[in-house]
Each structure stands twice: as structure tokens, then as C-alpha cells.
PDB file of N, CA and C in Angstrom:
ATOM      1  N   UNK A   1      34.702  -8.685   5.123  1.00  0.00           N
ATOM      2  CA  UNK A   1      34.950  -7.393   5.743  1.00  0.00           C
ATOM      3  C   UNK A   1      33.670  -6.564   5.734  1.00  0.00           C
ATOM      4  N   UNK A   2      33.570  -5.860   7.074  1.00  0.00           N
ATOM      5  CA  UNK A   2      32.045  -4.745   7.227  1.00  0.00           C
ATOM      6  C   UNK A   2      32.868  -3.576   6.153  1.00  0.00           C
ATOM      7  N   UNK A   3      31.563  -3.219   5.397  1.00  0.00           N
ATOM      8  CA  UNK A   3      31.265  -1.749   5.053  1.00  0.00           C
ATOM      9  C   UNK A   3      30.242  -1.172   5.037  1.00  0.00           C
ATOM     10  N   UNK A   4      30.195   0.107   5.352  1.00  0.00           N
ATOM     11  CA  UNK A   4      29.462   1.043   5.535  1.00  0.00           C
ATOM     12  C   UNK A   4      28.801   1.761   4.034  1.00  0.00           C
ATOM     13  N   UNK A   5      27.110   1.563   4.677  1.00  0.00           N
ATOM     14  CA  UNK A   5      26.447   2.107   3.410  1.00  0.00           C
ATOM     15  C   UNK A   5      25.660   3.439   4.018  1.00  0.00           C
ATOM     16  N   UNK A   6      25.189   4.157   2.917  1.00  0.00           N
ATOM     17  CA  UNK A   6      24.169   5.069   3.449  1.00  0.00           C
ATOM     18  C   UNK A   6      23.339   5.091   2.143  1.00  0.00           C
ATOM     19  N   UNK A   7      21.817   5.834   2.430  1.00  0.00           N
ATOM     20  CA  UNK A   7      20.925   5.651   1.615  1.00  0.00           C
ATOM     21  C   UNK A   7      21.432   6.622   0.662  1.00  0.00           C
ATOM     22  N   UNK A   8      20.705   6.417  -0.478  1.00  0.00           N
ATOM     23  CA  UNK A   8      21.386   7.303  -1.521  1.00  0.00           C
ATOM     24  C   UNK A   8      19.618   7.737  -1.805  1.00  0.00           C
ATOM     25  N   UNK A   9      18.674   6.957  -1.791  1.00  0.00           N
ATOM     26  CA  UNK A   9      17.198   7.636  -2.365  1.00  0.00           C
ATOM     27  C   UNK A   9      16.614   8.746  -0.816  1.00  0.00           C
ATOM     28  N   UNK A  10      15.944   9.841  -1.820  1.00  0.00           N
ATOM     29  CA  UNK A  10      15.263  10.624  -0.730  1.00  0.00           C
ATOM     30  C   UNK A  10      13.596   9.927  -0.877  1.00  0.00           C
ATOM     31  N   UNK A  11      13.074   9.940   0.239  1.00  0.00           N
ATOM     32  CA  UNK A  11      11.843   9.742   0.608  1.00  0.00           C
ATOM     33  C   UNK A  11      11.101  11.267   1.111  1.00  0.00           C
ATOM     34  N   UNK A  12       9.428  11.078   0.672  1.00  0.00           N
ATOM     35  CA  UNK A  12       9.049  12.042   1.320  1.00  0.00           C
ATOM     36  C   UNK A  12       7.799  11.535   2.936  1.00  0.00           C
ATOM     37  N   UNK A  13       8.035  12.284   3.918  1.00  0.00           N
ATOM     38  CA  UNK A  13       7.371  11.873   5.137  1.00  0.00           C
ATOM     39  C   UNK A  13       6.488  12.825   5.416  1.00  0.00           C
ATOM     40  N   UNK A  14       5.619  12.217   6.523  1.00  0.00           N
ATOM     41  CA  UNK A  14       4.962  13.252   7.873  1.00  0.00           C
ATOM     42  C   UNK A  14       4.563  12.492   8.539  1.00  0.00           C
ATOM     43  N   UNK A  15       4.381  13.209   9.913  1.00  0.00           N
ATOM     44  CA  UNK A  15       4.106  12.687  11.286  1.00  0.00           C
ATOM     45  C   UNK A  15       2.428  12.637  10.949  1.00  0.00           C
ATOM     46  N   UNK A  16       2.255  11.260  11.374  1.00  0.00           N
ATOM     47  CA  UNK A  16       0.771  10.380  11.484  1.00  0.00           C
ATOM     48  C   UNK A  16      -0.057  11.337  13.168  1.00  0.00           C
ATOM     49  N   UNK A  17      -0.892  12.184  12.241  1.00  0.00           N
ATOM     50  CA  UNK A  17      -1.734  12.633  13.433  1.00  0.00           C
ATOM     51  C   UNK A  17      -3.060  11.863  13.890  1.00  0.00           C
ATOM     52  N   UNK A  18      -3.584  10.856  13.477  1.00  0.00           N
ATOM     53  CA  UNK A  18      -4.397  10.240  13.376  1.00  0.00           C
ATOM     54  C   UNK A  18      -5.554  11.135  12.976  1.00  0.00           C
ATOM     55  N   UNK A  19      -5.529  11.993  11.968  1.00  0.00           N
ATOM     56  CA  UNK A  19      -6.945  12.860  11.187  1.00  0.00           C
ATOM     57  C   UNK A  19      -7.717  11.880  10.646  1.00  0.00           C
ATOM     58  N   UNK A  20      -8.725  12.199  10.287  1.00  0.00           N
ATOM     59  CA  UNK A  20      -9.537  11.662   9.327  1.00  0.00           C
ATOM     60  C   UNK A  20      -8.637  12.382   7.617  1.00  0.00           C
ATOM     61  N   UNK A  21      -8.372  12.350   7.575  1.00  0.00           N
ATOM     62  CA  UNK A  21      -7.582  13.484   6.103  1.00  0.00           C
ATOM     63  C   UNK A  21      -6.476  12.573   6.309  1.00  0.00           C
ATOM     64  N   UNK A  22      -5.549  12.042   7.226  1.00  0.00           N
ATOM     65  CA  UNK A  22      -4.676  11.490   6.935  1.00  0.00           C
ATOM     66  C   UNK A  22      -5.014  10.038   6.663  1.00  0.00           C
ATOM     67  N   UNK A  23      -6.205   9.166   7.324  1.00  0.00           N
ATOM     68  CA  UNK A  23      -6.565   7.661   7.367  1.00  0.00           C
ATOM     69  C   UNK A  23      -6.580   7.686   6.149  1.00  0.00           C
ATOM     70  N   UNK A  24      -7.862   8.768   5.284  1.00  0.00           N
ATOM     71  CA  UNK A  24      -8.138   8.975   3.739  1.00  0.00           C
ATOM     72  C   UNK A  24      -6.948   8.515   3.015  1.00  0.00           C
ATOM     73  N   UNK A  25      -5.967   9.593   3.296  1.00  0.00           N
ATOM     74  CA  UNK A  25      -5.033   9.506   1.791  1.00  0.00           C
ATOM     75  C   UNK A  25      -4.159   8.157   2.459  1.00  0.00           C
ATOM     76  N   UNK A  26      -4.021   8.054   3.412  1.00  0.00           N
ATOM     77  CA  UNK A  26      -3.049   6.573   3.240  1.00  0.00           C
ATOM     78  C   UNK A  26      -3.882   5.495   3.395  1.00  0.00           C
ATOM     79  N   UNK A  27      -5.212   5.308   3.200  1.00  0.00           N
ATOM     80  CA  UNK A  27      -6.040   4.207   3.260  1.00  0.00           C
ATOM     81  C   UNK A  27      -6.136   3.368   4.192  1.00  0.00           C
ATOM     82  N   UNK A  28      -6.075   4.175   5.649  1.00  0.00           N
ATOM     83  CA  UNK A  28      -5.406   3.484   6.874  1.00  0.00           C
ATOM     84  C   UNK A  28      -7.227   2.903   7.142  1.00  0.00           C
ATOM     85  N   UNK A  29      -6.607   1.759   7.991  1.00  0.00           N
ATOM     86  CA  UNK A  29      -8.151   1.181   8.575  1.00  0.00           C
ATOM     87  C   UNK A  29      -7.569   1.703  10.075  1.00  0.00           C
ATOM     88  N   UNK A  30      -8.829   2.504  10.300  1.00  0.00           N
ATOM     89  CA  UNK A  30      -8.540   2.526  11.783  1.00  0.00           C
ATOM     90  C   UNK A  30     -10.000   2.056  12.756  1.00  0.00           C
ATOM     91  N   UNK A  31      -9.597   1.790  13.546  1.00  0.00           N
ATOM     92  CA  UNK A  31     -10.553   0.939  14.628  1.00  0.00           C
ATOM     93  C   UNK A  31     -10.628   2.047  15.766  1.00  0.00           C
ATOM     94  N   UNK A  32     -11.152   2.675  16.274  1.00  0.00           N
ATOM     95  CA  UNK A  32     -11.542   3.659  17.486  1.00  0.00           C
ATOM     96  C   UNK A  32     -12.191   3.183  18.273  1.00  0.00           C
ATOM     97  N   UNK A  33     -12.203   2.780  19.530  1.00  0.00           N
ATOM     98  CA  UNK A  33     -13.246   2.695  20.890  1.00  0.00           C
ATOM     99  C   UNK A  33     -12.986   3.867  21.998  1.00  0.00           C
ATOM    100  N   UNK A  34     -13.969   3.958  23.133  1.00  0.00           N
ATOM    101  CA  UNK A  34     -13.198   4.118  24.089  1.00  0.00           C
ATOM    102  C   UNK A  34     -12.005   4.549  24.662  1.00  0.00           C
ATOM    103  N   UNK A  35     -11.434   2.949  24.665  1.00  0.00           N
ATOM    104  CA  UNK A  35     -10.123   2.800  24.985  1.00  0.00           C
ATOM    105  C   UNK A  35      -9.272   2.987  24.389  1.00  0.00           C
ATOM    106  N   UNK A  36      -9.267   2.345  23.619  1.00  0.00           N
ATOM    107  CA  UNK A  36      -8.353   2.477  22.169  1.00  0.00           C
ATOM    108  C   UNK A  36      -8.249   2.529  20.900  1.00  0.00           C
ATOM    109  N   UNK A  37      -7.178   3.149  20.148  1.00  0.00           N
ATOM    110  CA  UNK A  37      -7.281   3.473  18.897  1.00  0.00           C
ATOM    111  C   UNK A  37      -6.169   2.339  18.166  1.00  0.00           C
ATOM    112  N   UNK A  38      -6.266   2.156  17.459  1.00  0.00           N
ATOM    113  CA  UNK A  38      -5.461   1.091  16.350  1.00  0.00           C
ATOM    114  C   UNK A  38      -6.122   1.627  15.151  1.00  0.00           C
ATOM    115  N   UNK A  39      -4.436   1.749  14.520  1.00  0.00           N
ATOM    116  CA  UNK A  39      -4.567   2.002  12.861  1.00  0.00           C
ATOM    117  C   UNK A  39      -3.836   1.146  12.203  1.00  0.00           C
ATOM    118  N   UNK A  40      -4.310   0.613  10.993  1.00  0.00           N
ATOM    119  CA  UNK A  40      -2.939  -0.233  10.643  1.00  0.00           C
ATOM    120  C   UNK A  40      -3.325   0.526   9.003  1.00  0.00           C
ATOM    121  N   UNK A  41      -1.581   0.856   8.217  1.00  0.00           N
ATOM    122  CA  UNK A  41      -0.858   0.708   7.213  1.00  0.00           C
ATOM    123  C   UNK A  41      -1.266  -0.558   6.520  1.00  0.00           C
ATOM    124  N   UNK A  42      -1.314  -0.165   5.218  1.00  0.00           N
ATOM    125  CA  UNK A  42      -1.748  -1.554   4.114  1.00  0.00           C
ATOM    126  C   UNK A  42      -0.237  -0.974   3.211  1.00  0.00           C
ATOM    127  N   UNK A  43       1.267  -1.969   3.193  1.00  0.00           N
ATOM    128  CA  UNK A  43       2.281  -1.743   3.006  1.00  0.00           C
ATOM    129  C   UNK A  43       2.851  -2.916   1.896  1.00  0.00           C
ATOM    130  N   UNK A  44       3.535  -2.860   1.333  1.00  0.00           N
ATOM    131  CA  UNK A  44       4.089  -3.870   0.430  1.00  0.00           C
ATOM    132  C   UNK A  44       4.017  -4.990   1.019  1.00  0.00           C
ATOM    133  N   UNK A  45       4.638  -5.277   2.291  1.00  0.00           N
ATOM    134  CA  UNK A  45       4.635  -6.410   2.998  1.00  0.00           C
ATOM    135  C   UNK A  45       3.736  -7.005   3.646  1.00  0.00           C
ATOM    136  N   UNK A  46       2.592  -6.148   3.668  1.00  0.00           N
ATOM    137  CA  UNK A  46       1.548  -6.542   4.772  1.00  0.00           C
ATOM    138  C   UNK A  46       1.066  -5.867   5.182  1.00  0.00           C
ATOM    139  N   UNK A  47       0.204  -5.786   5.979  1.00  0.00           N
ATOM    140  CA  UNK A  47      -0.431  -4.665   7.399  1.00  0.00           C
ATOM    141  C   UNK A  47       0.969  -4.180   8.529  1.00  0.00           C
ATOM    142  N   UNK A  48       0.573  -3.289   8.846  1.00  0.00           N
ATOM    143  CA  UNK A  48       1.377  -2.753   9.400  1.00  0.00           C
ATOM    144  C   UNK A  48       1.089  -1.583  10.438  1.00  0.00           C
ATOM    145  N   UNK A  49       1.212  -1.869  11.754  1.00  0.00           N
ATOM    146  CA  UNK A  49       0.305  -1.162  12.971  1.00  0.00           C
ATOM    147  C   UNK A  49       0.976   0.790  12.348  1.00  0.00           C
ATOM    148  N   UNK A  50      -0.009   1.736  13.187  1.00  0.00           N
ATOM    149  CA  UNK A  50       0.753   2.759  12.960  1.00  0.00           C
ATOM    150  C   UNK A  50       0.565   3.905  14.025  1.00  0.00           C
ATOM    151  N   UNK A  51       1.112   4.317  14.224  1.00  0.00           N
ATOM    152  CA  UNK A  51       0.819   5.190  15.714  1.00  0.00           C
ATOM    153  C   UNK A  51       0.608   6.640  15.332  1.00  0.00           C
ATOM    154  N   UNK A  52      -0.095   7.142  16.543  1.00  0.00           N
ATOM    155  CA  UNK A  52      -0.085   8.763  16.534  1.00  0.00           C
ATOM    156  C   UNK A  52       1.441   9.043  16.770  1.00  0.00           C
ATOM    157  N   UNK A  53       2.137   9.975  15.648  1.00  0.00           N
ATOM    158  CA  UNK A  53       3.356  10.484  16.202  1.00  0.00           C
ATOM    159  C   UNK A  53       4.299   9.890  15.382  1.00  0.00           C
ATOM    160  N   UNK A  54       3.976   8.314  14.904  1.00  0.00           N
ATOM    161  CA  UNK A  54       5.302   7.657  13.602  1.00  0.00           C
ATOM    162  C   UNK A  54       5.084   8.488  12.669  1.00  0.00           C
ATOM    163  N   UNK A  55       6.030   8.397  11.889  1.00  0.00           N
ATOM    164  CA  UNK A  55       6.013   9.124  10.287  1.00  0.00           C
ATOM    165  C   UNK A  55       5.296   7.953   9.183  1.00  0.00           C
ATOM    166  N   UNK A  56       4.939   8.865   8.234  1.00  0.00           N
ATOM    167  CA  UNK A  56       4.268   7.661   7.430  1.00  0.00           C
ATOM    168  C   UNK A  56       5.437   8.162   5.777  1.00  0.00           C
ATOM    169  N   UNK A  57       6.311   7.367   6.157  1.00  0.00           N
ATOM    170  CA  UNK A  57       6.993   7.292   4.537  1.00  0.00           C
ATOM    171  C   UNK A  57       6.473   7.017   2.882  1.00  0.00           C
ATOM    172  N   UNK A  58       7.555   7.613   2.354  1.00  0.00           N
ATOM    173  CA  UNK A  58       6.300   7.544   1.125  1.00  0.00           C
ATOM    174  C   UNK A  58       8.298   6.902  -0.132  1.00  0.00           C
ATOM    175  N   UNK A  59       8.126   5.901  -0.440  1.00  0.00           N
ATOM    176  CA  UNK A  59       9.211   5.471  -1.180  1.00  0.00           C
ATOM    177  C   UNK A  59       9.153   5.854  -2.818  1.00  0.00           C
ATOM    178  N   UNK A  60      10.257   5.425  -3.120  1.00  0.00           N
ATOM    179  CA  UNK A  60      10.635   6.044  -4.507  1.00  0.00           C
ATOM    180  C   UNK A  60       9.754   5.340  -5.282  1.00  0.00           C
ATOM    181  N   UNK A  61       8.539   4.239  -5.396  1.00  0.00           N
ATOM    182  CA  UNK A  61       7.750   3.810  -6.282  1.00  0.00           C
ATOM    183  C   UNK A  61       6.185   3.714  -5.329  1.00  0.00           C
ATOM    184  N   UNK A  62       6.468   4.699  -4.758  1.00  0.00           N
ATOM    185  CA  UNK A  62       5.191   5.664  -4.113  1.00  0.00           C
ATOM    186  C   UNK A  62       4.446   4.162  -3.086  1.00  0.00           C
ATOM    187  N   UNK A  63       5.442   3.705  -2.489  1.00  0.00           N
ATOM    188  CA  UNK A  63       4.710   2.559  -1.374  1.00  0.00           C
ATOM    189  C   UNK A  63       4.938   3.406  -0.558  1.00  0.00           C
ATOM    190  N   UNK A  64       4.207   3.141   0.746  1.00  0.00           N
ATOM    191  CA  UNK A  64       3.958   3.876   2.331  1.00  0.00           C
ATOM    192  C   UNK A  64       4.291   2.612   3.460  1.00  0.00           C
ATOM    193  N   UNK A  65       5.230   3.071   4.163  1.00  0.00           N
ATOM    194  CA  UNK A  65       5.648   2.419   5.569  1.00  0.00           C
ATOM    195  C   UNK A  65       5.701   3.466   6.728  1.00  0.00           C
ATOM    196  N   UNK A  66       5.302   3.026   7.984  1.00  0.00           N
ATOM    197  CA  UNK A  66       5.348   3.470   9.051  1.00  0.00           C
ATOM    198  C   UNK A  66       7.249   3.266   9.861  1.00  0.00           C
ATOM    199  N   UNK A  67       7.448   4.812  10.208  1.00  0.00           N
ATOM    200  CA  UNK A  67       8.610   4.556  11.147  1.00  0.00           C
ATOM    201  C   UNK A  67       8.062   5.529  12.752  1.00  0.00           C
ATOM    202  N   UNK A  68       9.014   4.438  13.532  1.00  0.00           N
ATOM    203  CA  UNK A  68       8.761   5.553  14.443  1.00  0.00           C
ATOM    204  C   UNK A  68       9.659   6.157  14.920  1.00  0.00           C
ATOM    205  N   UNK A  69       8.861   7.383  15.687  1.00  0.00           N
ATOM    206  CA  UNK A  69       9.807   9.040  15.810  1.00  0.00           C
ATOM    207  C   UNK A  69      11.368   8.578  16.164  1.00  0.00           C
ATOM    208  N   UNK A  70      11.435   8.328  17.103  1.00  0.00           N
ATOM    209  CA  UNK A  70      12.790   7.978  17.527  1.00  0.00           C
ATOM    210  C   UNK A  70      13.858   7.432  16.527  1.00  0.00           C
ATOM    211  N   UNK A  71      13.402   6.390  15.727  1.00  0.00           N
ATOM    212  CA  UNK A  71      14.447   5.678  14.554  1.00  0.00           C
ATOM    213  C   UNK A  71      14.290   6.839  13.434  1.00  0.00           C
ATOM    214  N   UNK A  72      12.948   7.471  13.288  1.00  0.00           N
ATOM    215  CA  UNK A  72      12.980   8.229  12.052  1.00  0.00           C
ATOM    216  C   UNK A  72      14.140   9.477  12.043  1.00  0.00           C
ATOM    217  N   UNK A  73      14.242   9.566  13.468  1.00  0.00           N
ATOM    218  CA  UNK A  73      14.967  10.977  13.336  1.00  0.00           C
ATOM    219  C   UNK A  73      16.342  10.818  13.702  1.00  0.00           C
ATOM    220  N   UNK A  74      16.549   9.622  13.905  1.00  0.00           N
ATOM    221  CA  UNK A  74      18.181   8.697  13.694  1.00  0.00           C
ATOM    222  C   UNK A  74      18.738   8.559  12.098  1.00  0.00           C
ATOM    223  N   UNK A  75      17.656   8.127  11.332  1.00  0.00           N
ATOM    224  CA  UNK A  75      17.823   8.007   9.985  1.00  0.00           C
ATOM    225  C   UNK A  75      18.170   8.601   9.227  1.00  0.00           C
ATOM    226  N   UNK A  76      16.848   9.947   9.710  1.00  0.00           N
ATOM    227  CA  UNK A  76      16.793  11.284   8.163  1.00  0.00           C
ATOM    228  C   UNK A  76      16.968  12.514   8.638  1.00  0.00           C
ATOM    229  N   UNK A  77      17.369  12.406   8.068  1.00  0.00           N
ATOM    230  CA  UNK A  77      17.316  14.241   8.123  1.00  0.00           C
ATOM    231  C   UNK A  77      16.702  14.984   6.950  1.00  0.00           C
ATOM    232  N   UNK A  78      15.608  16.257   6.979  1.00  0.00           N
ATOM    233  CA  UNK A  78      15.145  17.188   6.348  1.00  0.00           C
ATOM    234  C   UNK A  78      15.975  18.029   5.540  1.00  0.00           C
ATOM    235  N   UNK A  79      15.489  17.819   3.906  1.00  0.00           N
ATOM    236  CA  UNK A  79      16.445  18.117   3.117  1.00  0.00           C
ATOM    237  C   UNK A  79      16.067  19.475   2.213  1.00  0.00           C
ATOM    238  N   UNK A  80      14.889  19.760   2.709  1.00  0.00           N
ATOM    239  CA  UNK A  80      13.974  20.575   0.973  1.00  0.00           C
ATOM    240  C   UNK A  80      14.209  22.344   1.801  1.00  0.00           C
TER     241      UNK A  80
END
């Protein structure tokens, strides 16, 4: 039988502006040309691409994952 869960831990977020202040504190490698920008997340699991505009999560044993806007704001809601 399906049951229904919901998260019980709060996380803290913010929207990835691509600063130099934000690459810093999340140790993002970012690549800039021209054309294009690519950042990638260094995450429990791996690398992990990250966009202008995803949120950069911060979990209950202080790991960082990328969500983006659309799922993030399906998920969570602002609690403080």
C-alpha cells in the first residue's frame, strides 16, 4: 500500500546569482567564456551542474545541492 510522507528536516537555501561571493562560499568551479557560463556544485554525490536562478541547499550535516526554481518552490516553503 502507497503512503504519503513529508519532510520533517528544515534546510537552509538561496537563489545562486552566479557572484563571485557566492562561487567562494560554495566552492563552485565556474568556467566563464563568451558564450557561456557553467558552474558546477562539488555535492556528496558528485559534481553537480548549477544555474543562475537554482537554489543552492544547505542540509542538516551542512552538504550543498542544487534545486531548481520551479521544483524548489513545489517543495518548500519559507519558514523563519
Amino acid at each position: 500500500m502507497l503512503h504519503k510522507y513529508r519532510k520533517t528536516a528544515t534546510i537552509q537555501a538561496e537563489q545562486f546569482d552566479g557572484s563571485d561571493e557566492m562561487i567562494e562560499k560554495y566552492d563552485i568551479e565556474a568556467s566563464v567564456t563568451i558564450f557561456i557560463s557553467q558552474y558546477i556544485l562539488h555535492t556528496k554525490e558528485g559534481p553537480m551542474y548549477v544555474h543562475i536562478g537554482d537554489y543552492i541547499a544547505t542540509g542538516v550535516e551542512g552538504e550543498h545541492w542544487a534545486i531548481a526554481p520551479d521544483i524548489f518552490e513545489k517543495t518548500y516553503e519559507r519558514c523563519d
